[in-house]
C-alpha atoms as a PDB file:
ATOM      1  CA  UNK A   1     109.882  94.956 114.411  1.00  0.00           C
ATOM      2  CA  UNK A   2     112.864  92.779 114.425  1.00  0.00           C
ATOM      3  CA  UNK A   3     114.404  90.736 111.493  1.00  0.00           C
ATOM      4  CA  UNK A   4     112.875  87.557 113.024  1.00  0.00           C
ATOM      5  CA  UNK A   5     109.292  88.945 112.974  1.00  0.00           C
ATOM      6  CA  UNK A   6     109.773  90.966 109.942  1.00  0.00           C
ATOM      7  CA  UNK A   7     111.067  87.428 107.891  1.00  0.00           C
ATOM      8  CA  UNK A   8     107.696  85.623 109.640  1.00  0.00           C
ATOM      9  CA  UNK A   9     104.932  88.174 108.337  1.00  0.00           C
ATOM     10  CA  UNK A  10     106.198  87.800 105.173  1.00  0.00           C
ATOM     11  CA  UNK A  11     105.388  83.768 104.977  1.00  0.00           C
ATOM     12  CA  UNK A  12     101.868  84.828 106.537  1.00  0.00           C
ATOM     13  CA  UNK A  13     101.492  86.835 103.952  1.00  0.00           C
ATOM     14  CA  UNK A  14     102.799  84.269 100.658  1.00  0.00           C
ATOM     15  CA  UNK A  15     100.681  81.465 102.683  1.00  0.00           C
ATOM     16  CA  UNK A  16      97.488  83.794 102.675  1.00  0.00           C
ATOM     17  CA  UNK A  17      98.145  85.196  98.956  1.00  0.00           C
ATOM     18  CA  UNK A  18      98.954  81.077  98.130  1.00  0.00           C
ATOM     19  CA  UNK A  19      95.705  79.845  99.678  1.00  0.00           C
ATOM     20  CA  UNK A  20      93.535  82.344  97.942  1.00  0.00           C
ATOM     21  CA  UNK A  21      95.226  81.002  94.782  1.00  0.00           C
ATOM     22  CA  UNK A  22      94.847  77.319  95.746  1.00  0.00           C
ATOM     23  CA  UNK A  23      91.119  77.875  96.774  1.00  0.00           C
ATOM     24  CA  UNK A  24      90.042  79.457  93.608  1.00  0.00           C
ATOM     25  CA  UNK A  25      91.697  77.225  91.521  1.00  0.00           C
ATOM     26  CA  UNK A  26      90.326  74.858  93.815  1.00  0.00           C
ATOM     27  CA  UNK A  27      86.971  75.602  92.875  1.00  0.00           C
ATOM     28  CA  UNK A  28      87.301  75.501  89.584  1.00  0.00           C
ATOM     29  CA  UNK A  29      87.541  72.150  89.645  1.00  0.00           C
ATOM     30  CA  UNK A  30      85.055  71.309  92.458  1.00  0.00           C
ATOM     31  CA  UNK A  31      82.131  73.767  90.697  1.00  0.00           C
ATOM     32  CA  UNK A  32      82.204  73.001  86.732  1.00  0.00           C
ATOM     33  CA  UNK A  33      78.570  74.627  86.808  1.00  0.00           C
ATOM     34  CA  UNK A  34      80.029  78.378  87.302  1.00  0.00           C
ATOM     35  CA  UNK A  35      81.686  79.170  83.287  1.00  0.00           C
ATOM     36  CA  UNK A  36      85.287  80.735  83.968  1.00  0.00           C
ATOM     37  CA  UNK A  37      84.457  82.568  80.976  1.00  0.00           C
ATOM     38  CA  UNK A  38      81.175  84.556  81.400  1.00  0.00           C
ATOM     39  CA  UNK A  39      81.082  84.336  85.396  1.00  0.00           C
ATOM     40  CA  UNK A  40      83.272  86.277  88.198  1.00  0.00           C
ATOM     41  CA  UNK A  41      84.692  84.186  90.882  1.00  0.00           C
ATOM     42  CA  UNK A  42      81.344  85.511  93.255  1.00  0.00           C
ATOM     43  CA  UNK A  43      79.574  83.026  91.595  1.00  0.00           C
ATOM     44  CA  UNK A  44      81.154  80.711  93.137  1.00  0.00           C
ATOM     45  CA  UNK A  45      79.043  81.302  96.230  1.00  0.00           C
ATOM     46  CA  UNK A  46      75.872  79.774  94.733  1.00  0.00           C
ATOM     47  CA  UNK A  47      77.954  76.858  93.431  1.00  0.00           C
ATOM     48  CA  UNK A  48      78.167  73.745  95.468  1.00  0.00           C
ATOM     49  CA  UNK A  49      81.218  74.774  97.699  1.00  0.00           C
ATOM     50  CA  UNK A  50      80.532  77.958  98.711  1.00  0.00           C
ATOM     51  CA  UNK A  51      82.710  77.289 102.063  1.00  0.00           C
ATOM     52  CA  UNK A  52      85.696  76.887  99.836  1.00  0.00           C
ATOM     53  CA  UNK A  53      85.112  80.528  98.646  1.00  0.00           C
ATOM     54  CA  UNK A  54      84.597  81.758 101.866  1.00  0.00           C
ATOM     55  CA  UNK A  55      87.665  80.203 103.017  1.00  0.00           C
ATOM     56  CA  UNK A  56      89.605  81.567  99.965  1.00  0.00           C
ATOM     57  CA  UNK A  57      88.197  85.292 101.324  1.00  0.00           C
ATOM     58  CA  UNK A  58      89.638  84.661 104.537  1.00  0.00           C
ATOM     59  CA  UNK A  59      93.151  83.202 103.426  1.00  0.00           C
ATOM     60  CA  UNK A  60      93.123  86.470 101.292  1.00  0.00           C
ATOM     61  CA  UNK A  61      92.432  88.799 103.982  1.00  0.00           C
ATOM     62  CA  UNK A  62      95.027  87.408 106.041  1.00  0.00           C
ATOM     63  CA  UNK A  63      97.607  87.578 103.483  1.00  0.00           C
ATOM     64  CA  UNK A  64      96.859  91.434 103.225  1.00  0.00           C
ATOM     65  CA  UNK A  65      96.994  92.156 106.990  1.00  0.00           C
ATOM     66  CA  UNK A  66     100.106  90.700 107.016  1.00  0.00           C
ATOM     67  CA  UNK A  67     101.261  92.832 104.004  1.00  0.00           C
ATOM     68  CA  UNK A  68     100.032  96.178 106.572  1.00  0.00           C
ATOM     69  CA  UNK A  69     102.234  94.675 108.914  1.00  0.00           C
ATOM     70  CA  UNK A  70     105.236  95.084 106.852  1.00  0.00           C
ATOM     71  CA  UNK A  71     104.593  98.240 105.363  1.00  0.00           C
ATOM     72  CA  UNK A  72     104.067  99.608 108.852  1.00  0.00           C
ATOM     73  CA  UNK A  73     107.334  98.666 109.853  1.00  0.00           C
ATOM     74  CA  UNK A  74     109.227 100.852 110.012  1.00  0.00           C
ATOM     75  CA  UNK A  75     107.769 103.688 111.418  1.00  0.00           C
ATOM     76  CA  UNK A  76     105.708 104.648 108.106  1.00  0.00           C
ATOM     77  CA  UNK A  77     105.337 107.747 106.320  1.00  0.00           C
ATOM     78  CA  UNK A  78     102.520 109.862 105.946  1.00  0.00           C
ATOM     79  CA  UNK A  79     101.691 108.084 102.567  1.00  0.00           C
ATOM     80  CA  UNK A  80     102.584 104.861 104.047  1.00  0.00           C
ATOM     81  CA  UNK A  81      99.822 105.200 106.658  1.00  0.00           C
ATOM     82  CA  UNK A  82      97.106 106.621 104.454  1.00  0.00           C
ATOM     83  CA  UNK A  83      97.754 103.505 102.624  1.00  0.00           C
ATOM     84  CA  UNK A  84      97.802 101.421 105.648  1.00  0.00           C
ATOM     85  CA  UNK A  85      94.126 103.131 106.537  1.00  0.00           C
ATOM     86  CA  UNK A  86      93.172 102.242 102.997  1.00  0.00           C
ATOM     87  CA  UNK A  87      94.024  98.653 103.020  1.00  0.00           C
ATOM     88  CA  UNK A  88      92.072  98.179 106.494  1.00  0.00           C
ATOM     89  CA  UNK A  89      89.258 100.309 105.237  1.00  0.00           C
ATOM     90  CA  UNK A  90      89.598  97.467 101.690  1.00  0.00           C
ATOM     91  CA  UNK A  91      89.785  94.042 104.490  1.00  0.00           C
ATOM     92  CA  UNK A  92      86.477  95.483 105.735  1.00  0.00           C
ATOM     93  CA  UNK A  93      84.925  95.864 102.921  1.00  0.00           C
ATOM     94  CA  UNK A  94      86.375  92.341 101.457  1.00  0.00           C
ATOM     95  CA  UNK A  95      85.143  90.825 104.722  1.00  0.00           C
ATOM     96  CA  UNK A  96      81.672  92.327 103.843  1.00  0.00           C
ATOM     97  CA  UNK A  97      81.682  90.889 100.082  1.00  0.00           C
ATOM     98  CA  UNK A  98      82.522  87.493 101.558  1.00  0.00           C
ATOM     99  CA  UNK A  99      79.696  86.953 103.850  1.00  0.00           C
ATOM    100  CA  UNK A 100      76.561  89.040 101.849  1.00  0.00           C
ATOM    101  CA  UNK A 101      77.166  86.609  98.697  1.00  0.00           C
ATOM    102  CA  UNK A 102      76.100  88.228  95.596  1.00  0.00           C
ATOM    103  CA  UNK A 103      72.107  87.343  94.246  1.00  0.00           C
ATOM    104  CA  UNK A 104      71.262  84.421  92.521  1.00  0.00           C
ATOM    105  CA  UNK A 105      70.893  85.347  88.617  1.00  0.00           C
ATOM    106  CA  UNK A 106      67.514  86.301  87.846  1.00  0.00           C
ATOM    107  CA  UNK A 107      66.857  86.002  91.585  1.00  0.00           C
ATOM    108  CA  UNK A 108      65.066  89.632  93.407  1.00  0.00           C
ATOM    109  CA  UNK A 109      67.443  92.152  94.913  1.00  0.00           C
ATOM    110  CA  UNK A 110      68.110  91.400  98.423  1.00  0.00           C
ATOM    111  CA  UNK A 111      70.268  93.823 101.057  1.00  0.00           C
ATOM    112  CA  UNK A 112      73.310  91.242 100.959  1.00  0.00           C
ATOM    113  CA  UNK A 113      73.354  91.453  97.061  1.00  0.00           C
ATOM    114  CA  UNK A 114      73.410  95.082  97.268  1.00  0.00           C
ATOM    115  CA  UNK A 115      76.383  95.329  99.652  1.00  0.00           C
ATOM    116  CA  UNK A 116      78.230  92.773  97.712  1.00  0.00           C
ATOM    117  CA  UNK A 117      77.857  95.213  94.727  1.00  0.00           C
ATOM    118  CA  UNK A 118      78.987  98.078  96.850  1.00  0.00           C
ATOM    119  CA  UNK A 119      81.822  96.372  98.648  1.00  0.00           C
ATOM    120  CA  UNK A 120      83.093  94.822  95.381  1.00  0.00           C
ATOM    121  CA  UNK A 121      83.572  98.236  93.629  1.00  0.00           C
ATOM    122  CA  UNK A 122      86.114  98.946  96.748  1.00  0.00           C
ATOM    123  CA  UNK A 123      87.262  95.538  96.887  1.00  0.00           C
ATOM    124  CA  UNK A 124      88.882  96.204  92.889  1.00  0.00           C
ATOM    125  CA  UNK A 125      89.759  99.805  93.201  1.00  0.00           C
ATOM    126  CA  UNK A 126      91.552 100.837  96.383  1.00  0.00           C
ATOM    127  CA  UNK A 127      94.553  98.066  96.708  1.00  0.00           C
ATOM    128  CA  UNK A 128      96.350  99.452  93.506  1.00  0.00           C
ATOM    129  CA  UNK A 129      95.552 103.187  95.181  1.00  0.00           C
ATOM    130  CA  UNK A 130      97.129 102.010  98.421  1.00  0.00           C
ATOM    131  CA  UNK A 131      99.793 100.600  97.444  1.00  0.00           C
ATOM    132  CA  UNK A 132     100.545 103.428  95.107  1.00  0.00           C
ATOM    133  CA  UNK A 133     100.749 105.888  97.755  1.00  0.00           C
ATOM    134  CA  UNK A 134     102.950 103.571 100.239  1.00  0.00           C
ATOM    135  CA  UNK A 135     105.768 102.917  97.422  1.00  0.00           C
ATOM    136  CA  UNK A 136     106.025 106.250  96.091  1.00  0.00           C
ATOM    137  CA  UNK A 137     106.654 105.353  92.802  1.00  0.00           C
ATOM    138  CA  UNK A 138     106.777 107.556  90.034  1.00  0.00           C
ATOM    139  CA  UNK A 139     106.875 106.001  86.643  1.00  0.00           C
ATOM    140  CA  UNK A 140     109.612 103.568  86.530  1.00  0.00           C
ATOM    141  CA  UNK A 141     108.137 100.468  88.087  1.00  0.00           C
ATOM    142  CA  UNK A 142     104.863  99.892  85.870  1.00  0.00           C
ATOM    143  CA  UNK A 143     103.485  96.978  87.611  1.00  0.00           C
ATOM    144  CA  UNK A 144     101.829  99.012  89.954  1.00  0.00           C
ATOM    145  CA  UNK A 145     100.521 101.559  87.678  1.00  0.00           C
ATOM    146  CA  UNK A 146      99.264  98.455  85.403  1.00  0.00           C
ATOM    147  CA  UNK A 147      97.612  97.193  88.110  1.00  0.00           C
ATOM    148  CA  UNK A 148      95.807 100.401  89.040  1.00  0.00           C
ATOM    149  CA  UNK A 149      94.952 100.836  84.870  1.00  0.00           C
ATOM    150  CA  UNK A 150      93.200  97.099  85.052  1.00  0.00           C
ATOM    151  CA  UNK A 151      90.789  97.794  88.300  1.00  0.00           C
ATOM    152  CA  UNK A 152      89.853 100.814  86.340  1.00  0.00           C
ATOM    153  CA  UNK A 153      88.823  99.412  83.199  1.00  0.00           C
ATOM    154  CA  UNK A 154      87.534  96.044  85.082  1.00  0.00           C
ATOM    155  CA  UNK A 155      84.695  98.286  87.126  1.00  0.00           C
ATOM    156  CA  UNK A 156      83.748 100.947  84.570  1.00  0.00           C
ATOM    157  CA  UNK A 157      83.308  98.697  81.417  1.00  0.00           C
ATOM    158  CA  UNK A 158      82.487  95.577  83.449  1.00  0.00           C
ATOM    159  CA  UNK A 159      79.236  95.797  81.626  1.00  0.00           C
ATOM    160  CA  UNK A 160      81.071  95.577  78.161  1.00  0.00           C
ATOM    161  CA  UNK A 161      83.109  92.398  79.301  1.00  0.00           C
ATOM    162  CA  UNK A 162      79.794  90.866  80.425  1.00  0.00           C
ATOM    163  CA  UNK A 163      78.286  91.798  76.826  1.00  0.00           C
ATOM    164  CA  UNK A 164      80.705  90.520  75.123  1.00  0.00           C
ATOM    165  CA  UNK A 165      81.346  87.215  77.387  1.00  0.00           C
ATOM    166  CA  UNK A 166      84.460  87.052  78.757  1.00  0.00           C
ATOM    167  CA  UNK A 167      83.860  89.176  82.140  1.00  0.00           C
ATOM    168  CA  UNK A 168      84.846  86.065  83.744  1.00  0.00           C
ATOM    169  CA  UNK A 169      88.300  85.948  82.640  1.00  0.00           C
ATOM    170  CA  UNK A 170      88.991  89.383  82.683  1.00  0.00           C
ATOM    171  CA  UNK A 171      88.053  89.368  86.115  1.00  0.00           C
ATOM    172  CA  UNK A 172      90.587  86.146  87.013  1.00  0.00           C
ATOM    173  CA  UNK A 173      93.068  88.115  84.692  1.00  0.00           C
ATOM    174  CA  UNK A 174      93.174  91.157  87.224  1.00  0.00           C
ATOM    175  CA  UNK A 175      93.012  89.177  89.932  1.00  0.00           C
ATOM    176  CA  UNK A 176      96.249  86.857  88.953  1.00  0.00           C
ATOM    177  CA  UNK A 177      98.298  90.352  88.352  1.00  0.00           C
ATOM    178  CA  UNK A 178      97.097  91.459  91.653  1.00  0.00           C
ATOM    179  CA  UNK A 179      98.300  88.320  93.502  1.00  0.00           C
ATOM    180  CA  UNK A 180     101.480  88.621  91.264  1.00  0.00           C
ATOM    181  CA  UNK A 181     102.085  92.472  92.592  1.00  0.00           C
ATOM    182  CA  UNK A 182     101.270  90.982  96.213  1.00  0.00           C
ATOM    183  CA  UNK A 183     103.301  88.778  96.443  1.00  0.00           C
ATOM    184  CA  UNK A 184     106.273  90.822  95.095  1.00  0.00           C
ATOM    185  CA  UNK A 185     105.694  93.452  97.937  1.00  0.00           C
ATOM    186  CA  UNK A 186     105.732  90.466 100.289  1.00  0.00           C
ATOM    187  CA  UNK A 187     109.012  89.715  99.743  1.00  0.00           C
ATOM    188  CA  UNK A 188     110.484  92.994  99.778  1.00  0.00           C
ATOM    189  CA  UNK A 189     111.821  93.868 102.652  1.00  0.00           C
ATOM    190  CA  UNK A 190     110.449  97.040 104.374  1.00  0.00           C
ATOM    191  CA  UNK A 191     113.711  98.046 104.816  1.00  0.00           C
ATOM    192  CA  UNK A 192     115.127  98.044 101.568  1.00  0.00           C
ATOM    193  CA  UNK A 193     113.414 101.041 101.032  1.00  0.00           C
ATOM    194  CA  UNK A 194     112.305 104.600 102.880  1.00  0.00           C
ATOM    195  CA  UNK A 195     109.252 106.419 101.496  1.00  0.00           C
ATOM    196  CA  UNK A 196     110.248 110.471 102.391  1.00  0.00           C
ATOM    197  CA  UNK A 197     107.519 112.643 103.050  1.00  0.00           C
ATOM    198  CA  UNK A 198     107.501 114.114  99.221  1.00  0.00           C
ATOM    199  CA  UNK A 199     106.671 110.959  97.953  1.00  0.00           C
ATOM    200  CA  UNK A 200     109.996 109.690  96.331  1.00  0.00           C
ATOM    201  CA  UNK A 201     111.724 106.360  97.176  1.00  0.00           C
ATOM    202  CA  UNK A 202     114.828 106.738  98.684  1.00  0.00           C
ATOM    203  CA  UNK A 203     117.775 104.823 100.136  1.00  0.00           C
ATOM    204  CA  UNK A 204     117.562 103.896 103.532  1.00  0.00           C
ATOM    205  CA  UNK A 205     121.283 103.146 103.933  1.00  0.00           C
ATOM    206  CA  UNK A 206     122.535 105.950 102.346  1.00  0.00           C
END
C-alpha cells in the first residue's frame, strides 16, 4: 500500500472512531430517559433514537476495518495477522450486538437479547488482546496494557458496578480510553514500526 492510500485509511479510520464519538454523545442529548450513570450505552436502543445508535455501531465498525487495513500493511507478522483475524472475528460480533438490541428491562428473554449478551462479552475483551499481539509491546507503553486491565474488570465485576450504580459510567469510561488508544494507532504509521516474529518492536529503518 502506497503513502497515498496508507495517509487515506487513516482519516477513514479518525472519521469512523469520530462518528462513534459524535453519535453517542449525540444521544445523550437526544435520549435523557437512558441515566449515563446506572445504564450502558445498549440502552440506548430502547430509547427514542435507536437509529442513531445503530448508526454509531456502524461508524465504529468502519473506523476499525480501516485500522486492519493499516496494520496489514505491510506485509504483517504472524502476531500481526492473528490480530488482524481477531479484530474481524470482534466487527462480526459488534455487527451482531448492533442489530439483536439488548431486552427491554424486566422484559422476557428473547434470542436477540441473548446474542447481544454473548457478542458484548467479545465486543469488550478481544480489541485490547488484538492489538496487544500486533504491537508487540512489552511493558513500556501502558496504554495498551491499561486498556486490556479495564475490559477485564468491566466484564467480570460488571455486576458490582451495576450494584453499586455507576455501571453506566464505567462502561463510557472504558469506552473513551478505547477510542483514545484507537485513535493513537490510527495515526501511527504502519511503517514506523516492524513487529519481528519474537514479538519485539523493532526499527524498520535500521
Amino acid at each position: 500500500m502506497n503513502a497515498r492510500a496508507i495517509s487515506a485509511m487513516r482519516w477513514v479510520s479518525r472519521i469512523g472512531l469520530a462518528g462513534f464519538v459524535a453519535a453517542i454523545a449525540l444521544l445523550h442529548i437526544l435520549s435523557p430517559e437512558v441515566d449515563p450513570r446506572t445504564q450502558g450505552i445498549s440502552y440506548y436502543a430502547h430509547g427514542q433514537h435507536p437509529g442513531v445508535l445503530l448508526a454509531a455501531f456502524q461508524s465504529l465498525a468502519l473506523g476499525v476495518l480501516s485500522l486492519i487495513v493499516l496494520l496489514a500493511s505491510p506485509a504483517p507478522s504472524r502476531p500481526a495477522t492473528l490480530a488482524i483475524g481477531i479484530l474481524l472475528l470482534w466487527t462480526g460480533l459488534m455487527e451482531s450486538a448492533a442489530w439483536c438490541p439488548m431486552d427491554s428491562p424486566g422484559a422476557a428473554p428473547t434470542l436477540a437479547g441473548r446474542i447481544h449478551m454473548v457478542a458484548g462479552l467479545g465486543v469488550f475483551l478481544l480489541p485490547p488482546a488484538a492489538f496487544l499481539l500486533a504491537r508487540g509491546r512489552t511493558g513500556r507503553d501502558l496504554m495498551p496494557w491499561g486498556v486490556l486491565g479495564a475490559s477485564v474488570v468491566l466484564v467480570v465485576f460488571n455486576g458490582a458496578w451495576i450494584r453499586l450504580g455507576v455501571g453506566g459510567l464505567f462502561q463510557r469510561g472504558y469506552w473513551v480510553l478505547m477510542v483514545a488508544w484507537w485513535l493513537r494507532l490510527g495515526c501511527e504509521s504502519p511503517h514506523a514500526r516492524t513487529t519481528g516474529r519474537e514479538g519485539v518492536t523493532t526499527s524498520s529503518t535500521r
